[in-house]
C-alpha atoms as a PDB file:
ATOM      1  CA  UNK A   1       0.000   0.000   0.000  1.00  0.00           C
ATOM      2  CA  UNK A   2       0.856   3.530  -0.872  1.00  0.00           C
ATOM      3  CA  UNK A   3       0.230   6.502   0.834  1.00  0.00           C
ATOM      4  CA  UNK A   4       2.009  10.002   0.693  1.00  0.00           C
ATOM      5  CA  UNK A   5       4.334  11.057   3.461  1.00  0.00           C
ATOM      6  CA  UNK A   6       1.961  13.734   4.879  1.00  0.00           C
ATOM      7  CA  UNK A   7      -0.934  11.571   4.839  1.00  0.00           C
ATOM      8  CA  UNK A   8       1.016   9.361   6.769  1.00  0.00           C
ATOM      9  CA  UNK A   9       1.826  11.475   9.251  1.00  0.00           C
ATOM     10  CA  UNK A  10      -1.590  12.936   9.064  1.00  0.00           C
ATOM     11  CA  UNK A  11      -2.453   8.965  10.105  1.00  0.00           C
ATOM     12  CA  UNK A  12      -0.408  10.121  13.612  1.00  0.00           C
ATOM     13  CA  UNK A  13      -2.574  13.145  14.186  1.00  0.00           C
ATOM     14  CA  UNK A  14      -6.029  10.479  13.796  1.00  0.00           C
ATOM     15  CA  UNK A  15      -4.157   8.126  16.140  1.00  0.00           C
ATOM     16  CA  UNK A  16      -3.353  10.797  18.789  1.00  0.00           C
ATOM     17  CA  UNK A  17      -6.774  11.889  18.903  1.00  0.00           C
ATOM     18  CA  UNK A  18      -8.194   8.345  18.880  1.00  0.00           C
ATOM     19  CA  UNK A  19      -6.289   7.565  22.229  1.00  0.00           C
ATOM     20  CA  UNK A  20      -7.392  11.054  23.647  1.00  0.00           C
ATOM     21  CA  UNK A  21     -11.093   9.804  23.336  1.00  0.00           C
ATOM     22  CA  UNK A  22      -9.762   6.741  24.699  1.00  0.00           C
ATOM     23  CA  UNK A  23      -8.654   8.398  27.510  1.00  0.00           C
ATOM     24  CA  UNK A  24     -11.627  10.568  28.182  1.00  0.00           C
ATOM     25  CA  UNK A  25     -13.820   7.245  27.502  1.00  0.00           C
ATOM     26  CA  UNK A  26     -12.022   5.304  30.387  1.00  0.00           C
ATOM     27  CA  UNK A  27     -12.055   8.577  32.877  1.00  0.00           C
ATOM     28  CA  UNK A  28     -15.488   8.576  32.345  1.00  0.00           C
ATOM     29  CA  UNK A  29     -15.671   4.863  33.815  1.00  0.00           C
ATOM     30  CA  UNK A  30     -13.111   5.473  36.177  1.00  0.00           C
ATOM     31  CA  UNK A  31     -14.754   8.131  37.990  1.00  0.00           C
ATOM     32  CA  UNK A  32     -14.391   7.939  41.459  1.00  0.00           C
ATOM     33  CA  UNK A  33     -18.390   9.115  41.861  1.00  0.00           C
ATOM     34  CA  UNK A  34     -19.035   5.933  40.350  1.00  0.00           C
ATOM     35  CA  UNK A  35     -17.680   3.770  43.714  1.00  0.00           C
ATOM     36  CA  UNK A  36     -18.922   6.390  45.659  1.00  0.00           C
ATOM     37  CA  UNK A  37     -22.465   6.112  44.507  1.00  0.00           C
ATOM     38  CA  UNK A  38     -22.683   2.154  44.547  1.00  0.00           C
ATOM     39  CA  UNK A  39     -21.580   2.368  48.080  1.00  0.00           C
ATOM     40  CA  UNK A  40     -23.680   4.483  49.750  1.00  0.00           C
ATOM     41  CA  UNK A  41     -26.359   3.260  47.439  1.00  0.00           C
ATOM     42  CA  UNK A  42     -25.683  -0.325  49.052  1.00  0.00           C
ATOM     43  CA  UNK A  43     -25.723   1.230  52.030  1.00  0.00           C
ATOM     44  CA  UNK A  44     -29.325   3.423  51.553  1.00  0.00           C
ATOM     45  CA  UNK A  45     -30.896  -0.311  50.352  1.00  0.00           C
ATOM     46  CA  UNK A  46     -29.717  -1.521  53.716  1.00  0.00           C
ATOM     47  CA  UNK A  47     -31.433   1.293  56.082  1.00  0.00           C
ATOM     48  CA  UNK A  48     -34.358   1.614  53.680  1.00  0.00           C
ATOM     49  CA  UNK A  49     -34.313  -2.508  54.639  1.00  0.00           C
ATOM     50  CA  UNK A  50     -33.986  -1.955  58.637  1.00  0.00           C
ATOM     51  CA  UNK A  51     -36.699   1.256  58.200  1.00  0.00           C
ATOM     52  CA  UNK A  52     -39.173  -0.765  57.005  1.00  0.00           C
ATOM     53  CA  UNK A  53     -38.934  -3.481  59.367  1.00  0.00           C
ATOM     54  CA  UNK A  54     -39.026  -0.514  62.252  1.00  0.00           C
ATOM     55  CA  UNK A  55     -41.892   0.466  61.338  1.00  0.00           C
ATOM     56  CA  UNK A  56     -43.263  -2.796  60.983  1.00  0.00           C
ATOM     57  CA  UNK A  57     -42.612  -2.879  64.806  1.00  0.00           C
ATOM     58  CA  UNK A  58     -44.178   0.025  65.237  1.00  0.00           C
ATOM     59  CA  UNK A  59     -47.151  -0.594  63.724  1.00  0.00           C
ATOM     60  CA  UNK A  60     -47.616  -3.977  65.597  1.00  0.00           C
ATOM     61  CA  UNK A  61     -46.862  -2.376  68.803  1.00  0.00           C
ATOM     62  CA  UNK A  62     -49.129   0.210  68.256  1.00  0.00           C
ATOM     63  CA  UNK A  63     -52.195  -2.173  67.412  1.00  0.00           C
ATOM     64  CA  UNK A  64     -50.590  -3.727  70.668  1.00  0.00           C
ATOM     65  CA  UNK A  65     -51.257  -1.084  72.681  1.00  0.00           C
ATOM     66  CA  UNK A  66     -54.556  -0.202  71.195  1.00  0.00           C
ATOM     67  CA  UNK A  67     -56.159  -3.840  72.532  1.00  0.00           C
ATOM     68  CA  UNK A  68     -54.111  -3.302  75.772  1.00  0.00           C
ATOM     69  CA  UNK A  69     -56.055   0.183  76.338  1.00  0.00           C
ATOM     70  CA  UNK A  70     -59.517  -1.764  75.103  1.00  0.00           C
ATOM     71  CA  UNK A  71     -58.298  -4.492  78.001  1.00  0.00           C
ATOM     72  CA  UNK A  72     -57.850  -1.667  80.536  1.00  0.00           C
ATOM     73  CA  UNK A  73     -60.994   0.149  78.954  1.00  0.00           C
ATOM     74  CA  UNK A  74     -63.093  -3.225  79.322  1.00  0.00           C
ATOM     75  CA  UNK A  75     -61.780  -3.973  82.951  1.00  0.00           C
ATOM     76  CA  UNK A  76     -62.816  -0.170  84.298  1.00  0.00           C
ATOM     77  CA  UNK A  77     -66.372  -0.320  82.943  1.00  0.00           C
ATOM     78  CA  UNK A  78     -67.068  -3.261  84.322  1.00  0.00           C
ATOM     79  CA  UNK A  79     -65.709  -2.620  87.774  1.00  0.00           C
ATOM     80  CA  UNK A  80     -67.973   0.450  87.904  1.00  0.00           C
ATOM     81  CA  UNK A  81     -70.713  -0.787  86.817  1.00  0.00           C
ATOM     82  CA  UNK A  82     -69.947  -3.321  89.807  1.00  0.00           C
ATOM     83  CA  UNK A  83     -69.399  -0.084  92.003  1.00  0.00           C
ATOM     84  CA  UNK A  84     -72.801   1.010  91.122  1.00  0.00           C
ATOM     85  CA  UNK A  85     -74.601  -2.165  91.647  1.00  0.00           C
ATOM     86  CA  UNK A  86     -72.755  -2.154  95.020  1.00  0.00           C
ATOM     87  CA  UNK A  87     -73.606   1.753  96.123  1.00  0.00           C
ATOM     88  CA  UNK A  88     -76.971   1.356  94.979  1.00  0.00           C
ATOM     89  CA  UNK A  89     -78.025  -1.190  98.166  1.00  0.00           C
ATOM     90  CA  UNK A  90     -80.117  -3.148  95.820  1.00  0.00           C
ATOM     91  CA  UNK A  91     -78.044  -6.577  96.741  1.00  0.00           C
ATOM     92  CA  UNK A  92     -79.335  -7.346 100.501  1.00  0.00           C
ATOM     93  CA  UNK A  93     -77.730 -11.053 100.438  1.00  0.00           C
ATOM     94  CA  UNK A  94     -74.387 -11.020 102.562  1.00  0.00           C
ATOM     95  CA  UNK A  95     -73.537 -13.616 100.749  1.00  0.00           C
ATOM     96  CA  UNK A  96     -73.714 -11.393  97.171  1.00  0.00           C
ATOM     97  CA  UNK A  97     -72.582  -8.222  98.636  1.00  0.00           C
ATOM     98  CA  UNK A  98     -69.032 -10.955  99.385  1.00  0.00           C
ATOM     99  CA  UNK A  99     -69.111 -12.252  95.889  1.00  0.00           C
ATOM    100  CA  UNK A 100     -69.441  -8.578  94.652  1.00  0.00           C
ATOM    101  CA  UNK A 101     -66.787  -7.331  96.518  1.00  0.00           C
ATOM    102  CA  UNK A 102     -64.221  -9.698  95.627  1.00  0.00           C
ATOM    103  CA  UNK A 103     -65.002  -9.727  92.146  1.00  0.00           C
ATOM    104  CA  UNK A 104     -64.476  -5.415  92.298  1.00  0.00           C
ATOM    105  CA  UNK A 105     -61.540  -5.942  93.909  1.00  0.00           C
ATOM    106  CA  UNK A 106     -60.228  -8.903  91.881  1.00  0.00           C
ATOM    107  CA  UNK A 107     -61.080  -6.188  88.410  1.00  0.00           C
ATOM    108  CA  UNK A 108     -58.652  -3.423  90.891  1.00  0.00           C
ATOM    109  CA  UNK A 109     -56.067  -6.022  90.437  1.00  0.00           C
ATOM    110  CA  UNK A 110     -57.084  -7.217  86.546  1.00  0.00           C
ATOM    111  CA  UNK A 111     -57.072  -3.397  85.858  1.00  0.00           C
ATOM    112  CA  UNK A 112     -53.784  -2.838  87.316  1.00  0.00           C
ATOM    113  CA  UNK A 113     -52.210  -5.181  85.837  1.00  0.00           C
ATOM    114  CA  UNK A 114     -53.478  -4.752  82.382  1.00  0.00           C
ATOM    115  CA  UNK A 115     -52.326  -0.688  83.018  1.00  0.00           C
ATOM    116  CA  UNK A 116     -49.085  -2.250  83.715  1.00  0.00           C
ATOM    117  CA  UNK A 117     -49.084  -4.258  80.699  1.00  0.00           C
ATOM    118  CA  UNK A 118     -50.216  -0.946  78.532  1.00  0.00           C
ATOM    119  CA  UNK A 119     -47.178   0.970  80.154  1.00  0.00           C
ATOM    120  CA  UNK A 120     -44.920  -1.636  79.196  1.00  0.00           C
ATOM    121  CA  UNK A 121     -46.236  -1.409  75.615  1.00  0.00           C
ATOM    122  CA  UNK A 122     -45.948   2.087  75.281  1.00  0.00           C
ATOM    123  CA  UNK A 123     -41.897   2.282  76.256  1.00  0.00           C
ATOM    124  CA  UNK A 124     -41.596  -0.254  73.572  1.00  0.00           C
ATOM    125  CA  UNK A 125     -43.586   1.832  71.140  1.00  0.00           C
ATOM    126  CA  UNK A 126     -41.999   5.225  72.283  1.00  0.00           C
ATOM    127  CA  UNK A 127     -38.422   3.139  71.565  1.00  0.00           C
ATOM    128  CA  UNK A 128     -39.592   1.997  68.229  1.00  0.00           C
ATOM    129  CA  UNK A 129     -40.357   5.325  67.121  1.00  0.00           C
ATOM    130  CA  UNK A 130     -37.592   6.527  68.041  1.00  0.00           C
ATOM    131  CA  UNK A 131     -35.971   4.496  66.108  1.00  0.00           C
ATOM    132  CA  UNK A 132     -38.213   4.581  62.575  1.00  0.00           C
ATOM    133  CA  UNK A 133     -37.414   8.935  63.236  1.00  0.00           C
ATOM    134  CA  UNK A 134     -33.458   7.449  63.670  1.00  0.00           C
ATOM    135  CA  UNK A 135     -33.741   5.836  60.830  1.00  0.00           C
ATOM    136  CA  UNK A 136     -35.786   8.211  58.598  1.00  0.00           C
ATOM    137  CA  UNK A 137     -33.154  10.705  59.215  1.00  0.00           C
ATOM    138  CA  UNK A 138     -30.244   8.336  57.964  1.00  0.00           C
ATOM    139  CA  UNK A 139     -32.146   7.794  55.074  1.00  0.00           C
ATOM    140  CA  UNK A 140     -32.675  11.191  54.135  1.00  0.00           C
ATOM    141  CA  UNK A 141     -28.805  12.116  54.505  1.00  0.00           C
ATOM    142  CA  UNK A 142     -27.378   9.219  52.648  1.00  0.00           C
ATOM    143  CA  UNK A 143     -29.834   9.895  49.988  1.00  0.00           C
ATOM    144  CA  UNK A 144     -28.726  13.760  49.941  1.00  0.00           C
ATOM    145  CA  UNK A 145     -25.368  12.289  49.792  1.00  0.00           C
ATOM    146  CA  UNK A 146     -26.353  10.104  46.419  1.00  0.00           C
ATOM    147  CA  UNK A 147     -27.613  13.142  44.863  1.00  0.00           C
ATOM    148  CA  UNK A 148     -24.682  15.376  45.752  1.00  0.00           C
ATOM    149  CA  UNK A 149     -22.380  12.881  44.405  1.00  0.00           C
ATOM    150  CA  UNK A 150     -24.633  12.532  41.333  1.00  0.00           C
ATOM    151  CA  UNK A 151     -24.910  15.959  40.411  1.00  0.00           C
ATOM    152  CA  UNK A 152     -20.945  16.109  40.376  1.00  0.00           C
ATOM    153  CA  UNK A 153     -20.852  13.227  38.464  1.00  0.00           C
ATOM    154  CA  UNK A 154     -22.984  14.343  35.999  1.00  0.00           C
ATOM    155  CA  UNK A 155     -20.921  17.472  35.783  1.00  0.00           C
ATOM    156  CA  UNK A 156     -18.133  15.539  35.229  1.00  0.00           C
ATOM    157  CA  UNK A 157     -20.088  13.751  32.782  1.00  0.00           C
ATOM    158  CA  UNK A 158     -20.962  16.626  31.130  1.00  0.00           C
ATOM    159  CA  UNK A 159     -17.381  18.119  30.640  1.00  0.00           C
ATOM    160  CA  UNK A 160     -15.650  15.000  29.516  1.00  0.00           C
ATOM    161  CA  UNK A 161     -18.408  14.489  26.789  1.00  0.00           C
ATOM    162  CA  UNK A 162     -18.077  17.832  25.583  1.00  0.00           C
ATOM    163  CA  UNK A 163     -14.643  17.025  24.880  1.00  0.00           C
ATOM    164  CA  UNK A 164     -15.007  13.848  23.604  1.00  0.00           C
ATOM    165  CA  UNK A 165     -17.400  15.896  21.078  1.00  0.00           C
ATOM    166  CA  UNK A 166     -15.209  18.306  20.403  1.00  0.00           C
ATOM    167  CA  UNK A 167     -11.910  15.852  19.457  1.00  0.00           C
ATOM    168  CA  UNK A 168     -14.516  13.590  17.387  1.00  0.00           C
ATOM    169  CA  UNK A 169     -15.398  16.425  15.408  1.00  0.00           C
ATOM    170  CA  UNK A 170     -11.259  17.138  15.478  1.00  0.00           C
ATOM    171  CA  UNK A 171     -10.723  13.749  13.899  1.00  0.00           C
ATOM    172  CA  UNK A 172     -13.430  13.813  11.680  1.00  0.00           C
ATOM    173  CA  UNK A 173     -11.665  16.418   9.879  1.00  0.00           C
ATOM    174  CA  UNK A 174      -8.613  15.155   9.759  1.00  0.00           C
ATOM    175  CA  UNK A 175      -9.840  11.374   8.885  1.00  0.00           C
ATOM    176  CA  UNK A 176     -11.640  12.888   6.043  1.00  0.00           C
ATOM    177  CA  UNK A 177      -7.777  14.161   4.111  1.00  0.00           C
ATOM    178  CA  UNK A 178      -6.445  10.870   4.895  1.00  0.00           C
ATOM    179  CA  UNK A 179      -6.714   8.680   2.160  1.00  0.00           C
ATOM    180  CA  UNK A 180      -9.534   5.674   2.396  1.00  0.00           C
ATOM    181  CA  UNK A 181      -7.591   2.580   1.667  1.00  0.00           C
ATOM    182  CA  UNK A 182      -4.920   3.473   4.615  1.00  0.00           C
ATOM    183  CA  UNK A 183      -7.674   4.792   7.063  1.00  0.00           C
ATOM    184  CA  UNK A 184      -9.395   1.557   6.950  1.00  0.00           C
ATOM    185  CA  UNK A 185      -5.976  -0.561   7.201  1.00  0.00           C
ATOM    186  CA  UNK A 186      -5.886   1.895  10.406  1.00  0.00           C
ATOM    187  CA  UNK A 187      -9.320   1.647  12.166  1.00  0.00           C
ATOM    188  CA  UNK A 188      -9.013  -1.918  11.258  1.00  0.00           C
ATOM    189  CA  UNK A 189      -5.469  -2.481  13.253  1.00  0.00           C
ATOM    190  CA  UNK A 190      -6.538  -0.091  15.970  1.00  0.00           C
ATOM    191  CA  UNK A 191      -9.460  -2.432  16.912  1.00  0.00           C
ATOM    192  CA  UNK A 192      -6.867  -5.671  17.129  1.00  0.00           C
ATOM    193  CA  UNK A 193      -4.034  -3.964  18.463  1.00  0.00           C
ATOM    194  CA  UNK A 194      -6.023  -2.599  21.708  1.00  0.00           C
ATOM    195  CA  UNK A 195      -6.643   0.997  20.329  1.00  0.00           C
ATOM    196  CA  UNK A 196      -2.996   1.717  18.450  1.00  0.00           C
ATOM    197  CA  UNK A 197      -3.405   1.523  14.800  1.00  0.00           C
ATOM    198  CA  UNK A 198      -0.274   3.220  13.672  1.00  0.00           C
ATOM    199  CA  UNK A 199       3.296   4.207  15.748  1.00  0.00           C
ATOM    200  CA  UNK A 200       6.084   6.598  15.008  1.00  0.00           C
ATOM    201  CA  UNK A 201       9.289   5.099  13.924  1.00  0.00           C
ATOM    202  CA  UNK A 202      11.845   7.179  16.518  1.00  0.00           C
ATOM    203  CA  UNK A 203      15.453   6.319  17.246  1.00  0.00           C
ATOM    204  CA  UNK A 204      14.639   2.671  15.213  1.00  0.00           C
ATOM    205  CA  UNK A 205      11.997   1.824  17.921  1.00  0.00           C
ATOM    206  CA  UNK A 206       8.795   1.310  17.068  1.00  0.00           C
ATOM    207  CA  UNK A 207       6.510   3.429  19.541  1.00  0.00           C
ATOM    208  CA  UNK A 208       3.688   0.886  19.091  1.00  0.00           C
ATOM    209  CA  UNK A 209       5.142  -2.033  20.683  1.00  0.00           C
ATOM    210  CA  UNK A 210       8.372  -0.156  22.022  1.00  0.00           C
ATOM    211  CA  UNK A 211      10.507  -2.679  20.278  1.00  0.00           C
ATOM    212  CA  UNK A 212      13.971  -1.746  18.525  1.00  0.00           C
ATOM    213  CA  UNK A 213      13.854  -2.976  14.921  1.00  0.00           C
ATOM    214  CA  UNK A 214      16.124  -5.112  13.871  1.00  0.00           C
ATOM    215  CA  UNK A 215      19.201  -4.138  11.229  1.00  0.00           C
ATOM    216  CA  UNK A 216      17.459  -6.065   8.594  1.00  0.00           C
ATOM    217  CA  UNK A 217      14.359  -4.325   9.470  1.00  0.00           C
ATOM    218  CA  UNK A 218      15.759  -0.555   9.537  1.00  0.00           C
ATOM    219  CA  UNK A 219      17.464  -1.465   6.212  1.00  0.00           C
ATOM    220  CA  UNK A 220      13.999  -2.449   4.644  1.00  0.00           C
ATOM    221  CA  UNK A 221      12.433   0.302   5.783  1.00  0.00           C
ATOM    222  CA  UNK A 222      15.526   2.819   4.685  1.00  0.00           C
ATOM    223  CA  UNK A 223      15.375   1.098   1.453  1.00  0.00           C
ATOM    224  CA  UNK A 224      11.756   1.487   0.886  1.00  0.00           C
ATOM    225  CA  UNK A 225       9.751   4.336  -1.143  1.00  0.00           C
ATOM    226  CA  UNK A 226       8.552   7.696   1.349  1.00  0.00           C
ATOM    227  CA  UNK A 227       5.415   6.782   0.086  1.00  0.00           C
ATOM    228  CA  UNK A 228       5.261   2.953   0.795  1.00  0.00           C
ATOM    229  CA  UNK A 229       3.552   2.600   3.887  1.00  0.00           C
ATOM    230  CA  UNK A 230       5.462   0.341   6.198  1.00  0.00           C
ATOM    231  CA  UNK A 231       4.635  -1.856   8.775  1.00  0.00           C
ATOM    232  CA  UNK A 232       6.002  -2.708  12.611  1.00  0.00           C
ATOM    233  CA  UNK A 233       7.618  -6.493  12.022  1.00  0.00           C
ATOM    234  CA  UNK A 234       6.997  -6.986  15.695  1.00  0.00           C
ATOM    235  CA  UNK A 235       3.588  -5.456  16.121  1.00  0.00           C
ATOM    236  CA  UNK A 236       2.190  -5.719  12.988  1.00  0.00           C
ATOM    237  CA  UNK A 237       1.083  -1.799  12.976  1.00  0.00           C
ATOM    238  CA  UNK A 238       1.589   0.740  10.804  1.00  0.00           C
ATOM    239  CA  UNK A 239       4.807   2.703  11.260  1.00  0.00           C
ATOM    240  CA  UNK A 240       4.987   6.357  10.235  1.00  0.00           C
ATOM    241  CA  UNK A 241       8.790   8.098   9.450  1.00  0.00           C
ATOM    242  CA  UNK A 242       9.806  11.019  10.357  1.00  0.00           C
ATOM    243  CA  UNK A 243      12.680  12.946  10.687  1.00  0.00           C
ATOM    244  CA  UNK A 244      13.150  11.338  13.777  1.00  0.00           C
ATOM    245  CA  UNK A 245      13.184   7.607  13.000  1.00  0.00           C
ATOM    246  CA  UNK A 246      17.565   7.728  13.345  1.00  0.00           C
ATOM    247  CA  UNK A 247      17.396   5.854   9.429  1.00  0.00           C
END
């Protein structure tokens, strides 16, 4: 293949602004916003995970307390209406008034109790709460945290893509003057040789590989036209001369 001298070195410009977009490509998936966010996003899944069984608790405990007031509630009416029946001397019988008055008594005890038990219910419930508003709170701030650290990373985003627009529309331009057959040998040996299609010959090394050509090699290549397009023996890419290349 044939290709003039400035075309080949024009072939160098298209390579340096391929790896730039490389570059800005790989510090757009390097960002470190991007561990940043997974964490604390692992960690928001966990409290949103413990807030929901909180206030599971709560729930239950509050239903708890509600039939432990309805317990209480039950107890008291009944002992007063007991009250009444005593105060109002209708029950003559010695033997009833007894009954009567151990059974009000025995709904003193029942009540206390069950007060005891509603008490008991509402520390839990006042914990619990305290708690879900704990948790609530952590929520909210790791979330603010996600955002901040999203709305840098899109900014971020947002600067490296305008550059990566602005050296695509570079290289477009340039791509265009280089001649089709040896841009398509390029982009083809670019995608095999891990992004670098074509190398500078300097000092006999080929900046592709980083190899030193042999004697044979650099005698080739001396003997060869400016315009034949030569190619690394090592690496297999395309090797542009300049004045540079010690041949």
């Amino acid at each position: 293949m044939n290709a003039a001298p400035a075309d080949q070195i024009r072939l160098l410009d298209v390579q340096a602004l391929d790896v730039r977009l490389q570059q800005l490509a790989h510090k757009r998936r390097s960002l470190p916003e991007h561990a940043e966010i997974e964490s604390l996003t692992k960690d928001l899944t966990q409290l949103r995970d413990l807030l929901v069984a909180a206030q599971t608790q709560e729930s239950d405990t509050a239903r708890e307390q509600t039939k432990a007031e309805q317990d209480v509630d039950q107890v008291r009416q009944r002992a007063a209406r007991d009250q009444q029946r005593l105060d109002s001397g209708a029950i003559t019988s010695p033997k009833d008034l007894e009954n009567l008055q151990r059974e009000i008594a025995s709904l003193a005890k029942r009540q206390g109790d069950l007060e005891d038990i509603v008490l008991e219910v509402m520390e839990r419930r006042e914990s619990t709460q305290e708690r879900v508003a704990e948790l609530t709170d952590r929520v909210a701030s790791v979330q603010s945290k996600i955002d901040d650290t999203t709305a840098r990373r899109d900014a971020a985003f947002e600067e490296l893509d305008g550059e990566a627009a602005s050296v695509t529309k570079e290289r477009e331009v340039i791509a265009a003057s280089v001649p089709a057959d040896l841009l398509k040998l390029y982009d083809k040996l670019r995608e095999q040789q891990g992004g670098i299609g074509a190398a500078k010959l300097y000092q006999r090394t080929c900046q592709g590989c980083r190899q030193e050509l042999s004697i044979t090699d650099i005698n080739e290549i001396r003997a060869a036209a400016p315009d034949t397009v030569v190619r690394c023996e090592n690496c297999r890419r395309i090797l542009v001369r300049t004045s540079e290349s010690g041949l």
